[in-house]
C-alpha atoms as a PDB file:
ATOM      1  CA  UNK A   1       7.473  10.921   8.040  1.00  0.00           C
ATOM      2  CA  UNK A   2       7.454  10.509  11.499  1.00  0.00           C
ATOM      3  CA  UNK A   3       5.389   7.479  12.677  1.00  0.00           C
ATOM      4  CA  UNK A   4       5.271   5.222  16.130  1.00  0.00           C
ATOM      5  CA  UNK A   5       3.848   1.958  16.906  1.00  0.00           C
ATOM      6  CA  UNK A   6       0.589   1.985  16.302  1.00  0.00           C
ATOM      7  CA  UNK A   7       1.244   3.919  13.025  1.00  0.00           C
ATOM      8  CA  UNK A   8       3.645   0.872  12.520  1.00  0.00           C
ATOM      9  CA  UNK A   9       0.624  -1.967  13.398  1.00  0.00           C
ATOM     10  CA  UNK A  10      -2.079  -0.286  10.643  1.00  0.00           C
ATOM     11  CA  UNK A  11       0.907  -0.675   8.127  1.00  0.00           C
ATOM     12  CA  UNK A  12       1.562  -4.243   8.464  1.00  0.00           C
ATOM     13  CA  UNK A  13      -2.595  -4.475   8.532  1.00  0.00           C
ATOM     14  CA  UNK A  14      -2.446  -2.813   5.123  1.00  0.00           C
ATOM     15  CA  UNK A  15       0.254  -5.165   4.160  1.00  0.00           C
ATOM     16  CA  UNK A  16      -2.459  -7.922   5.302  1.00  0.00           C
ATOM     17  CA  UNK A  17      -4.979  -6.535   2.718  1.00  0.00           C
ATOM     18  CA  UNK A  18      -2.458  -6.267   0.371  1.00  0.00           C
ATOM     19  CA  UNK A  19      -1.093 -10.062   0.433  1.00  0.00           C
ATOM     20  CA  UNK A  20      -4.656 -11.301   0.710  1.00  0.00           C
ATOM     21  CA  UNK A  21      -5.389  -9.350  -2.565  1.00  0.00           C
ATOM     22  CA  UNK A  22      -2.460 -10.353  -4.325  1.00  0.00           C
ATOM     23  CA  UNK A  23      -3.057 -14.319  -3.834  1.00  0.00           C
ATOM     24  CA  UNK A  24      -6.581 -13.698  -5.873  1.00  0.00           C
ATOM     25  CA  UNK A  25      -5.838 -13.743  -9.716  1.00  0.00           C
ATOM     26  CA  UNK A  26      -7.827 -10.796 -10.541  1.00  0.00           C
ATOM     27  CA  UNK A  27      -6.985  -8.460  -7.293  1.00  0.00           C
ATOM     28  CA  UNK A  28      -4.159  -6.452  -7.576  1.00  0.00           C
ATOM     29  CA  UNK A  29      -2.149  -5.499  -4.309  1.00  0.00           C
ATOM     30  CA  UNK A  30      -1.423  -2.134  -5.666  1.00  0.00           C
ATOM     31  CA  UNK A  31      -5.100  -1.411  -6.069  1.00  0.00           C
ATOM     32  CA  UNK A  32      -5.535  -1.833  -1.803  1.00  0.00           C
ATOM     33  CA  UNK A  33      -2.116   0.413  -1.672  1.00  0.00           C
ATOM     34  CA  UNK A  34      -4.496   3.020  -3.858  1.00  0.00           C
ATOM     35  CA  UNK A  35      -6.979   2.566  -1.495  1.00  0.00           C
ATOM     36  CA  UNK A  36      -5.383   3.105   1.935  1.00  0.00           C
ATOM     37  CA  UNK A  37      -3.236   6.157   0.492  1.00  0.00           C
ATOM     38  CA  UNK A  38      -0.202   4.441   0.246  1.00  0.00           C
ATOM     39  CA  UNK A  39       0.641   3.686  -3.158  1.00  0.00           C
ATOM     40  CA  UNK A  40       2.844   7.014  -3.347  1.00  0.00           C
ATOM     41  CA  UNK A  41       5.250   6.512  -0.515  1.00  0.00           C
ATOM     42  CA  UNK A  42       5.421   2.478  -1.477  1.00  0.00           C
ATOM     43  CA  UNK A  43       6.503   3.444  -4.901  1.00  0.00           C
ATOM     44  CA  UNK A  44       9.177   5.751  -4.093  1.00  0.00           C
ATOM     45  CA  UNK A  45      10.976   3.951  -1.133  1.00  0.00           C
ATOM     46  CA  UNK A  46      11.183   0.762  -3.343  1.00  0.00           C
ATOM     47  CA  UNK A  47      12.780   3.276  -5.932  1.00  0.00           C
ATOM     48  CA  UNK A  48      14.970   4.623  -3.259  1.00  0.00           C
ATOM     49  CA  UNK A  49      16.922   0.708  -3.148  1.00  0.00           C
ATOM     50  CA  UNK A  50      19.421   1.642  -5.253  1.00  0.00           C
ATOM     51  CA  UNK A  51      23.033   1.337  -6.257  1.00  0.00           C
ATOM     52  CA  UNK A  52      23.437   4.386  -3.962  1.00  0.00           C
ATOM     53  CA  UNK A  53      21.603   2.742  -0.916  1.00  0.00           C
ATOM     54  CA  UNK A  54      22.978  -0.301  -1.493  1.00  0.00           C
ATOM     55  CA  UNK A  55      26.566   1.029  -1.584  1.00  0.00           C
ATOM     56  CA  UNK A  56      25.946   2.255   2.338  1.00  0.00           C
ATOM     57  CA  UNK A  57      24.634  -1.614   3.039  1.00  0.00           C
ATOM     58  CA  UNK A  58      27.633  -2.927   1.565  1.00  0.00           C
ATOM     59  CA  UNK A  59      30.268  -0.055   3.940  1.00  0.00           C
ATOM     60  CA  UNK A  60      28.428  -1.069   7.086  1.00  0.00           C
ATOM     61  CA  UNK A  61      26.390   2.100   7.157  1.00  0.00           C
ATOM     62  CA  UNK A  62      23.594  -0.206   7.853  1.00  0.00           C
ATOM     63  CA  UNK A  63      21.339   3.053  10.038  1.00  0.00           C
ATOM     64  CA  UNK A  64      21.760   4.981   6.743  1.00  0.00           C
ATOM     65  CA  UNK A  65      20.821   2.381   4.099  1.00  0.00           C
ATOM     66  CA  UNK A  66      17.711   1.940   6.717  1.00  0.00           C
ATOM     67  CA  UNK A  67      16.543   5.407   6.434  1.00  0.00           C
ATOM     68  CA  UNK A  68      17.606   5.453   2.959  1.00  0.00           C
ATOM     69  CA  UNK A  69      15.361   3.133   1.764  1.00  0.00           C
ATOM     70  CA  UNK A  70      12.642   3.917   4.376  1.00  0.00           C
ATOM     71  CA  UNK A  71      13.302   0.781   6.046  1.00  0.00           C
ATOM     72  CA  UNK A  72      10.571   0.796   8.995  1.00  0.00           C
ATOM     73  CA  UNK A  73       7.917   1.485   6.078  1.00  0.00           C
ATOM     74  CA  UNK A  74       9.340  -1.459   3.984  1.00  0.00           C
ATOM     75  CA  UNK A  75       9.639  -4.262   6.343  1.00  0.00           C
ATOM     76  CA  UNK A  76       6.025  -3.375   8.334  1.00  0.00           C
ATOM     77  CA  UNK A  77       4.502  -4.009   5.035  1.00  0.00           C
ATOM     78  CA  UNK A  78       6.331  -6.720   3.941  1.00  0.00           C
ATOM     79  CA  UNK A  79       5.291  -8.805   7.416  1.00  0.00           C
ATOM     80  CA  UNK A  80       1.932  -7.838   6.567  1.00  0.00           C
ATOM     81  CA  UNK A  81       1.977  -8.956   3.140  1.00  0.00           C
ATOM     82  CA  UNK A  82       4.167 -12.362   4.265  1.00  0.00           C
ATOM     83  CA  UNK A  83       1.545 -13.410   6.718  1.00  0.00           C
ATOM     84  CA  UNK A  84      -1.217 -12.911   4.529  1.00  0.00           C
ATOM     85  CA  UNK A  85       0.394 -14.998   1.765  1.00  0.00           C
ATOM     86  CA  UNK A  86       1.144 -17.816   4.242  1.00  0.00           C
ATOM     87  CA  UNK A  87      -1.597 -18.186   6.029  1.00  0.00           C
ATOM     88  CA  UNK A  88      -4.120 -17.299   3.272  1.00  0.00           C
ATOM     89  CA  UNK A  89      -2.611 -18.977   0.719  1.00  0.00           C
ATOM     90  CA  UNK A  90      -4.377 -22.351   1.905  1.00  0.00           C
ATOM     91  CA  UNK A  91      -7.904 -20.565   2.580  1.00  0.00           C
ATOM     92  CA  UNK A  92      -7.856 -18.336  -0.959  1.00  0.00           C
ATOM     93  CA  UNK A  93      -7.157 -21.214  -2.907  1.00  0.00           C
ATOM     94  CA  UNK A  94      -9.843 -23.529  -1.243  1.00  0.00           C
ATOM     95  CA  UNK A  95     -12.262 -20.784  -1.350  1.00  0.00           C
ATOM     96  CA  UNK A  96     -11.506 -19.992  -5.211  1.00  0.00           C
ATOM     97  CA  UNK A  97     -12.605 -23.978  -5.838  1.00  0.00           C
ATOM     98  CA  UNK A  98     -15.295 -24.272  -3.141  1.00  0.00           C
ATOM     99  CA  UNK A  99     -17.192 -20.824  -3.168  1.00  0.00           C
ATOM    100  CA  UNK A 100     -16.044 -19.152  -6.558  1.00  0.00           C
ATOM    101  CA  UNK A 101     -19.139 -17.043  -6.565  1.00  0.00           C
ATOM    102  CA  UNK A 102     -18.978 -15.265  -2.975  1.00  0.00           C
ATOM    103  CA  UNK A 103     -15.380 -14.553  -3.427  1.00  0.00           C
ATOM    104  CA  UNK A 104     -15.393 -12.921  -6.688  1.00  0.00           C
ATOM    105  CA  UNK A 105     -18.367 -11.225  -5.963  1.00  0.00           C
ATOM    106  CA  UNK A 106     -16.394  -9.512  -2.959  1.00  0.00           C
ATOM    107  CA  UNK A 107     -14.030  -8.774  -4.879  1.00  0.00           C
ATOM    108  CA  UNK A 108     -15.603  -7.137  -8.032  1.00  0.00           C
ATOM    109  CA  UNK A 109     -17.199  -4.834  -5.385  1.00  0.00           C
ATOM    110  CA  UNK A 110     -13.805  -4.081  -4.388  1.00  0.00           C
ATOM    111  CA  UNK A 111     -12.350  -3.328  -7.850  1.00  0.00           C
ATOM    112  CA  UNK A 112     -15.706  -1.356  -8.765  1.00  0.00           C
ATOM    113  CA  UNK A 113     -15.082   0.963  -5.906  1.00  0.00           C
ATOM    114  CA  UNK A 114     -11.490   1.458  -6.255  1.00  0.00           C
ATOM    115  CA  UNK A 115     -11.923   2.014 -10.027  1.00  0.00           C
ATOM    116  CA  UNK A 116     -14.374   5.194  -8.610  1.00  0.00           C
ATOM    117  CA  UNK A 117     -12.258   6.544  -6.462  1.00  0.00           C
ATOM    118  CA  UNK A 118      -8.880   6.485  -8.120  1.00  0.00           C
ATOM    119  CA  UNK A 119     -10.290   8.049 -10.952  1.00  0.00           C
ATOM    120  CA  UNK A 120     -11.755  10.966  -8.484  1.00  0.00           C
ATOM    121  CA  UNK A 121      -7.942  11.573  -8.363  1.00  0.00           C
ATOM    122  CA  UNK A 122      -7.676  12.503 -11.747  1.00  0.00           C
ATOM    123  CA  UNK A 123      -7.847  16.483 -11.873  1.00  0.00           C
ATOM    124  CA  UNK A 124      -8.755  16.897 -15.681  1.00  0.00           C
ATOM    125  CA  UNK A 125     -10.307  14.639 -18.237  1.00  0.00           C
ATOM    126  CA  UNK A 126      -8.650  15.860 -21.845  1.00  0.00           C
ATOM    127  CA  UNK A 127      -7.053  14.784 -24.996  1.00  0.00           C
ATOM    128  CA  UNK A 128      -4.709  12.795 -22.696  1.00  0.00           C
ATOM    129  CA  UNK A 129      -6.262  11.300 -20.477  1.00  0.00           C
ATOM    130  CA  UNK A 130      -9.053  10.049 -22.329  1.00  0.00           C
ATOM    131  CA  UNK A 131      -7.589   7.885 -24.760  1.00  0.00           C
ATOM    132  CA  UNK A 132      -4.746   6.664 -21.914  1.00  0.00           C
ATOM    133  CA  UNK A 133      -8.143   5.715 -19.821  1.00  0.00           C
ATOM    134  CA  UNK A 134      -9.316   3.583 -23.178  1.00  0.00           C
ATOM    135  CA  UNK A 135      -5.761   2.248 -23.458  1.00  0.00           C
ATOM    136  CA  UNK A 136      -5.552   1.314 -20.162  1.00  0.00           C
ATOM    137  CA  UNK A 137      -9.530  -0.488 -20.467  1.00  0.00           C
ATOM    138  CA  UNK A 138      -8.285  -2.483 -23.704  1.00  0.00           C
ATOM    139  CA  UNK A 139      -4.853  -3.883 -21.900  1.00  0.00           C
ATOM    140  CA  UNK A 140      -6.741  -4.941 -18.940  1.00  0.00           C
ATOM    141  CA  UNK A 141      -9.695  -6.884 -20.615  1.00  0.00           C
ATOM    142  CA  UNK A 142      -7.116  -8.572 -23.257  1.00  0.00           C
ATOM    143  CA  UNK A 143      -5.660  -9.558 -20.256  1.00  0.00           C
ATOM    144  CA  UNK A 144      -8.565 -11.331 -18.923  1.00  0.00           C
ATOM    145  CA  UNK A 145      -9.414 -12.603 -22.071  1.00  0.00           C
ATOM    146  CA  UNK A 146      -5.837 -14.132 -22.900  1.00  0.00           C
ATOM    147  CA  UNK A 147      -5.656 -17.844 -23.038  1.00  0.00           C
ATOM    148  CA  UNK A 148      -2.841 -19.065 -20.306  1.00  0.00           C
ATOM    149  CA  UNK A 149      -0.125 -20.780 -21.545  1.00  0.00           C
ATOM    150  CA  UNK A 150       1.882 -23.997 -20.984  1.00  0.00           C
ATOM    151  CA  UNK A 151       5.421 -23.319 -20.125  1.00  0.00           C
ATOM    152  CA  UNK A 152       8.360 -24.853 -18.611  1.00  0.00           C
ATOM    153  CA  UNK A 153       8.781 -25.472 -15.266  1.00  0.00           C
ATOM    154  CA  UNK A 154      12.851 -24.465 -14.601  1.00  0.00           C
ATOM    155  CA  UNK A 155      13.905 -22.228 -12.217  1.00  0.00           C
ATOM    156  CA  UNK A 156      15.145 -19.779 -14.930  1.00  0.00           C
ATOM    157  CA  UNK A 157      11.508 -19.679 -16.475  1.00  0.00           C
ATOM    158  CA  UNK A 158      10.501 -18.933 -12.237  1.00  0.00           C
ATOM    159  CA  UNK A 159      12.683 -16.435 -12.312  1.00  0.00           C
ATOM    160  CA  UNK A 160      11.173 -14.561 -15.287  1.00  0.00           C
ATOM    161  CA  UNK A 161       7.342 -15.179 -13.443  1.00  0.00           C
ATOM    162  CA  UNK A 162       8.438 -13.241 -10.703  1.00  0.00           C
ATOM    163  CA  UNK A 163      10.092 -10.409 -12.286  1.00  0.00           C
ATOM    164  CA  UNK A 164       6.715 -10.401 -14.591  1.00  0.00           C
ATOM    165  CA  UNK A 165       4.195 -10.564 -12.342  1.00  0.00           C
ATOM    166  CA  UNK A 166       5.693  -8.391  -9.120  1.00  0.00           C
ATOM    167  CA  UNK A 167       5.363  -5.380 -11.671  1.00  0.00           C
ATOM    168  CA  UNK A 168       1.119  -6.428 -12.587  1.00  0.00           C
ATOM    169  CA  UNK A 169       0.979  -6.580  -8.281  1.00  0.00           C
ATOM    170  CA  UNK A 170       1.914  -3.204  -7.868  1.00  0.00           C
ATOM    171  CA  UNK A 171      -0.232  -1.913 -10.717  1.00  0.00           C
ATOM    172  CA  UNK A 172      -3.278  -1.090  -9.457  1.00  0.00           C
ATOM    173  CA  UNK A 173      -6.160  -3.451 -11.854  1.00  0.00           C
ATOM    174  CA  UNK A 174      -3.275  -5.904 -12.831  1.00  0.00           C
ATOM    175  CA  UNK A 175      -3.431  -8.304 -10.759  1.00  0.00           C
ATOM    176  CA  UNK A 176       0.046 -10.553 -10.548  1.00  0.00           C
ATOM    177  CA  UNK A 177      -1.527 -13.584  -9.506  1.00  0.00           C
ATOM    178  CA  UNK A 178      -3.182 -13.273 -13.093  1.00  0.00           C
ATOM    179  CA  UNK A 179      -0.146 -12.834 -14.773  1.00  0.00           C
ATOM    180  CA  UNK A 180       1.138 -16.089 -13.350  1.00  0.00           C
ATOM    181  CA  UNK A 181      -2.390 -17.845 -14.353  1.00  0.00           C
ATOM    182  CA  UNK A 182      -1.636 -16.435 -18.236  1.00  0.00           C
ATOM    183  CA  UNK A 183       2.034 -17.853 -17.732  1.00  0.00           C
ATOM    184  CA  UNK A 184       0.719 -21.307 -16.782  1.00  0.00           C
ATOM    185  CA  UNK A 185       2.501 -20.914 -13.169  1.00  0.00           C
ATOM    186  CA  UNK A 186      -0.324 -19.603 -10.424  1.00  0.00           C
ATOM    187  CA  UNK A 187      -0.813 -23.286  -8.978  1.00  0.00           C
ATOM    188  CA  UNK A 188       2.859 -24.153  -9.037  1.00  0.00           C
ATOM    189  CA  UNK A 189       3.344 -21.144  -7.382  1.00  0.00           C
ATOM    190  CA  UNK A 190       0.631 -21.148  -4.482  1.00  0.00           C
ATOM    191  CA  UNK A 191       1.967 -24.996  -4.447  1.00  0.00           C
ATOM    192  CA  UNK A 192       5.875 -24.081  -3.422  1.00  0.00           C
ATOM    193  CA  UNK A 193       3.576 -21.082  -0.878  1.00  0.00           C
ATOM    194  CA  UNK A 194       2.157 -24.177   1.223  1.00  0.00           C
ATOM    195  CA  UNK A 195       4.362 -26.927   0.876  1.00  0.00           C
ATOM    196  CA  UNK A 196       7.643 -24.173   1.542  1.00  0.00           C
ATOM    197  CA  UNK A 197       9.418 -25.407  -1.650  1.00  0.00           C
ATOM    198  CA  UNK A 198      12.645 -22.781  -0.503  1.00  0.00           C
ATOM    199  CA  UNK A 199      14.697 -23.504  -3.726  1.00  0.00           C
ATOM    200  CA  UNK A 200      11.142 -22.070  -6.240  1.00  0.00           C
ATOM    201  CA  UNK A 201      10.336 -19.245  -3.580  1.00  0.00           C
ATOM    202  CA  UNK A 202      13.520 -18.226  -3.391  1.00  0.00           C
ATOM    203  CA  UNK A 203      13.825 -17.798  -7.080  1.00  0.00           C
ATOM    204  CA  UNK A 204      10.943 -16.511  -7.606  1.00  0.00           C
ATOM    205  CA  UNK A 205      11.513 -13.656  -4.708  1.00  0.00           C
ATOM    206  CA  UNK A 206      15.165 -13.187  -6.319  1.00  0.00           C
ATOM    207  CA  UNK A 207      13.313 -12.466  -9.843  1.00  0.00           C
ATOM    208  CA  UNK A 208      10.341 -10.195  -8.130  1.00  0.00           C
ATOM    209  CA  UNK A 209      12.934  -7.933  -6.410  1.00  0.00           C
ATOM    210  CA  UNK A 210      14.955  -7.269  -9.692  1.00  0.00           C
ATOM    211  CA  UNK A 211      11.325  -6.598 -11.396  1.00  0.00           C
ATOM    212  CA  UNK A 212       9.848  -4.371  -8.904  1.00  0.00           C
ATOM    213  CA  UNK A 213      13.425  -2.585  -8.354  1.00  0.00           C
ATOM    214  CA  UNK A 214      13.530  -1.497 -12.006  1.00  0.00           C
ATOM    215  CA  UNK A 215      10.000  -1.003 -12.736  1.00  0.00           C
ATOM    216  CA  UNK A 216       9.298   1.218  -9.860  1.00  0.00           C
ATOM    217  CA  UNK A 217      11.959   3.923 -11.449  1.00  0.00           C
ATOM    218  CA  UNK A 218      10.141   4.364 -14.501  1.00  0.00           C
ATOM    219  CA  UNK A 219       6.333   4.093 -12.183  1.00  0.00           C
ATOM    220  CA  UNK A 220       7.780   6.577  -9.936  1.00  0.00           C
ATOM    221  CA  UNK A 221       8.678   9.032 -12.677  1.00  0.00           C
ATOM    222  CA  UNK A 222       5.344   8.527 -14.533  1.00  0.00           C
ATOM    223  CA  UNK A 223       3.635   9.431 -11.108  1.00  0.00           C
ATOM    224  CA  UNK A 224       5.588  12.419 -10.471  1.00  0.00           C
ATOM    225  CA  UNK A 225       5.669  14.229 -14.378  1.00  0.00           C
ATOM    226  CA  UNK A 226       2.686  12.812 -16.015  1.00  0.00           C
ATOM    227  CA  UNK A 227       0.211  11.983 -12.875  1.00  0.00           C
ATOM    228  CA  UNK A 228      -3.054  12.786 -14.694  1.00  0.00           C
ATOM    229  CA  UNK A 229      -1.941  10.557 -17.412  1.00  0.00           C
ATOM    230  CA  UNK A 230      -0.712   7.922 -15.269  1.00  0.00           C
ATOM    231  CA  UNK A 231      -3.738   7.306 -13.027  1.00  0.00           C
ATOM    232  CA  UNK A 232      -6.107   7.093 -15.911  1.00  0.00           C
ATOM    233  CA  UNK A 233      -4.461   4.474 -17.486  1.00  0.00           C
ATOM    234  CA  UNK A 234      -4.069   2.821 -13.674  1.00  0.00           C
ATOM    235  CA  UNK A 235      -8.317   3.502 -13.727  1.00  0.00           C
ATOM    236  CA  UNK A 236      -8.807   1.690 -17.139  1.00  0.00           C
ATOM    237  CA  UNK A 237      -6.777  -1.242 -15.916  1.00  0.00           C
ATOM    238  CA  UNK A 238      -9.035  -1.429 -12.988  1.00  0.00           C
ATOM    239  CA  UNK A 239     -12.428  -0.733 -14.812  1.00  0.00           C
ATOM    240  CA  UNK A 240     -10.791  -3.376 -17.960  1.00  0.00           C
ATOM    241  CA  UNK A 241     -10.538  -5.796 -15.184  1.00  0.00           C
ATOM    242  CA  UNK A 242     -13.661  -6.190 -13.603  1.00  0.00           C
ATOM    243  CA  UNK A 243     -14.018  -8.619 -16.661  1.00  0.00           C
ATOM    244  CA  UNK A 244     -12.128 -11.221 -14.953  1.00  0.00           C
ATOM    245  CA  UNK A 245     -13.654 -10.594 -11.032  1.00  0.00           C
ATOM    246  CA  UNK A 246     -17.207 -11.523 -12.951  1.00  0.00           C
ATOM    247  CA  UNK A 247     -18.919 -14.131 -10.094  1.00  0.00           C
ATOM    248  CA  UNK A 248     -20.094 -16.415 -12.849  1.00  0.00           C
ATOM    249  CA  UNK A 249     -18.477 -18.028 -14.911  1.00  0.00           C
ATOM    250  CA  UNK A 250     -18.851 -21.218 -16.792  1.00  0.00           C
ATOM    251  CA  UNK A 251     -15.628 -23.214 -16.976  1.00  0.00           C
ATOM    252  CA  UNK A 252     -14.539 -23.894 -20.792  1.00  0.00           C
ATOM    253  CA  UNK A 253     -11.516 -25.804 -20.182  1.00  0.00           C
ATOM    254  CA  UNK A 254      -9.739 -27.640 -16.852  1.00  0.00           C
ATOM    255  CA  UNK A 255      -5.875 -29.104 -15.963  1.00  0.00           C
ATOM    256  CA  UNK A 256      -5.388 -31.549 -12.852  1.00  0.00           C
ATOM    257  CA  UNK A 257      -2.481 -30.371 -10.603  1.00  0.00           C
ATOM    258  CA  UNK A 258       0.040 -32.365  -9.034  1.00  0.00           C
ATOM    259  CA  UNK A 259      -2.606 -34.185  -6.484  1.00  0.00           C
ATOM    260  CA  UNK A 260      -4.754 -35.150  -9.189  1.00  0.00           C
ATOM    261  CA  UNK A 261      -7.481 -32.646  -8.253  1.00  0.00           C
ATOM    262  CA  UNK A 262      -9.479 -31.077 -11.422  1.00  0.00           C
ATOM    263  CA  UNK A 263      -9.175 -26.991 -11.551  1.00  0.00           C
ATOM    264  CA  UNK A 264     -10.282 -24.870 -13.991  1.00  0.00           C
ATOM    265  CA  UNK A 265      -7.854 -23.600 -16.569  1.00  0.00           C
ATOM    266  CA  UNK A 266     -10.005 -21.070 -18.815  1.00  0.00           C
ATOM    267  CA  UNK A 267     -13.478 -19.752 -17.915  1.00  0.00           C
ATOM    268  CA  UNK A 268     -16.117 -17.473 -19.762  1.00  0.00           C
ATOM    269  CA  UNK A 269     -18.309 -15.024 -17.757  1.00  0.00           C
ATOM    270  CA  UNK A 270     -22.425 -15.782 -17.947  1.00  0.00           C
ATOM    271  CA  UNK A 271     -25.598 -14.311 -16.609  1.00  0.00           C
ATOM    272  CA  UNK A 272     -26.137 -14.894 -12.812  1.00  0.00           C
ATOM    273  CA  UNK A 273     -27.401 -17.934 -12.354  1.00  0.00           C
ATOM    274  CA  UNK A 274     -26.399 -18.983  -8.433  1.00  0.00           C
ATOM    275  CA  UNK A 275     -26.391 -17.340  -5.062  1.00  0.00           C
ATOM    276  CA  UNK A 276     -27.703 -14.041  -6.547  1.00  0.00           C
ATOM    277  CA  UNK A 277     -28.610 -12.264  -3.384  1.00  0.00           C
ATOM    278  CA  UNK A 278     -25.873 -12.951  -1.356  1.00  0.00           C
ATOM    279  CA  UNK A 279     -23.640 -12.354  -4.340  1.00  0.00           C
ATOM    280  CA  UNK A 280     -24.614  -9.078  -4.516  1.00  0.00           C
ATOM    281  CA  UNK A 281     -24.523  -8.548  -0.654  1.00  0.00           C
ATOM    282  CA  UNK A 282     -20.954  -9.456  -1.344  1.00  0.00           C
ATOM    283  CA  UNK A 283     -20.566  -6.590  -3.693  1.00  0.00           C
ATOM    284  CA  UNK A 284     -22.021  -4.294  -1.858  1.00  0.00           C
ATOM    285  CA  UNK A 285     -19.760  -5.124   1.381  1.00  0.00           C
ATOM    286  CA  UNK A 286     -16.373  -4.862  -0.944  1.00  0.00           C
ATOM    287  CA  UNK A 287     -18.012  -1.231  -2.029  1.00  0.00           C
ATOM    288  CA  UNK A 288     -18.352   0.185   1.009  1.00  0.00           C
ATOM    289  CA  UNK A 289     -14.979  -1.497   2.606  1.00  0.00           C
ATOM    290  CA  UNK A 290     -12.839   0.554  -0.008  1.00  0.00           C
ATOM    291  CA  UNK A 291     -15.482   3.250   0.814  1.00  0.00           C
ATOM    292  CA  UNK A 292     -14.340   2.986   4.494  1.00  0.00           C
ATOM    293  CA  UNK A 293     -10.992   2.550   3.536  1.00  0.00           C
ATOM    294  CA  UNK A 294     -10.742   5.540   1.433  1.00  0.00           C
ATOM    295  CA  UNK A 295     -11.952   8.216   4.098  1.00  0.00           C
ATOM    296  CA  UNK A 296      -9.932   6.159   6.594  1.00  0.00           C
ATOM    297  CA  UNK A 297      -6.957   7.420   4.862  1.00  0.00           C
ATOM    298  CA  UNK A 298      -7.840  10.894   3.986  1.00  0.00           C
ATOM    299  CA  UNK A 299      -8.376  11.575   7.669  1.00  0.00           C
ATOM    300  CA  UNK A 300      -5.048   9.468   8.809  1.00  0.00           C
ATOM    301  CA  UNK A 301      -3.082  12.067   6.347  1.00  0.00           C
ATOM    302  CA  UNK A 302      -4.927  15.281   7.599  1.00  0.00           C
END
């Protein structure tokens, strides 16, 4: 696909939203790749970094791996997604303590809209896709409702966390950051993001490109032979977890991180009770942003 520079700049933009979704634990990256008609392409050139691709990095054919691997696509989402990380990182996590309500009400709007319109996708409801859309509900709320864990903190354990949760951020409605909540490692992770702990990121990063570089293969080929199939179970993860994006919650049970400030650990979903209006103002603006999003990208590929 033939793109130029401003083609380029709404890429690393969608790499923004991206990022910013994957810091929330709930959000799933993968779900904003759904939603700005992306998802597709992302799959397959991650797929395409191979021991084929990687065999013309390693001869020097550096201009053929590039294309290979659809290079220009890559890296203008990864600076996107990078920035947002960095600079959000700081901002999500303050907002998450401070405002809990406002932000989750954002996003459940978000995830309720998505959950809409990647199911319009789905060209037949039958015997198959019906029960993979219940399958696909059940996984995602036992998610939400799974108790997170305590578990080591050694840099083979990191590892593992990143290959885990890289494959929940590019599944739309499993959201990675979750995953590392449920593994006991979404604080020490956002706490390498701002302090720049190299020797965690790096592991981590190592153990997210092996995960995403295998698990794409077998997303890919799902996509491609058993689409119908495929997206409703990516719509039941999304509809299963609009459990966890609920704006109130009542916290059950709390941990104290490494500056002695108390977080909450496990949470239950209650009635509204707080900033109702502007709650659901919230919702209403995520709605209509994947809205906008969605026919932004439907005219972009016409």
């Amino acid at each position: 696909m033939e793109r130029g520079l401003k083609d380029y700049a709404l890429l690393m933009l969608k790499g923004v939203g991206m990022g910013a979704a994957d810091v929330v634990p709930g959000v799933s990256g993968g779900t904003i790749a759904f939603i700005v008609g992306i998802y597709d392409e992302l799959i397959d050139s991650i797929k395409s970094i191979n021991g084929n691709s990687l065999k013309l990095f390693f001869t020097g054919k550096w201009v053929a791996f590039w294309k290979a691997i659809n290079g220009n696509f890559l890296i203008s989402l990864l600076l996107g997604i990078g920035i947002s990380v960095f600079s959000l990182a700081k901002v999500i996590t303050w907002l998450l303590t401070d405002h809990p309500v406002m932000v989750w009400a954002f996003f459940f709007g978000l995830v309720l809209a998505s959950t809409w319109f990647v199911g319009k996708d789905i060209k037949e409801w039958n015997k198959k896709t019906i029960p993979a859309f219940i399958i696909g509900v059940a996984v995602a709320y036992y998610i939400t409702v799974a108790t997170p864990a305590e578990t080591p903190s050694n840099l083979f354990f990191i590892f593992l966390c990143g290959a885990i949760a890289i494959c929940a951020m590019i599944l739309p409605g499993i959201s990675g950051s979750f995953i590392l909540v449920l593994l006991g490692k979404y604080f020490f992770i956002m706490e390498a993001v701002k302090t720049l702990n190299i020797t965690v990121l790096l592991v981590f990063f190592v153990g997210a490109f092996i995960g995403i570089t295998s698990f794409s293969r077998i997303l890919s080929y799902a996509l491609k032979n058993f689409r119908n199939i495929t997206l409703a179970v990516l719509t039941g993860f999304m509809l299963g977890s609009l459990n966890k994006v609920w704006p109130w919650k009542e916290t059950i049970e709390t941990f104290t991180d490494s500056h002695g400030v108390v977080k909450p650990l496990v949470e239950a979903n209650i009635l509204p009770n707080q900033h109702i209006i502007e709650a659901v103002v919230l919702m209403i603006v995520g709605f209509f942003l994947v809205y906008f999003l969605e026919k932004l990208s439907t005219r972009s590929a016409k």
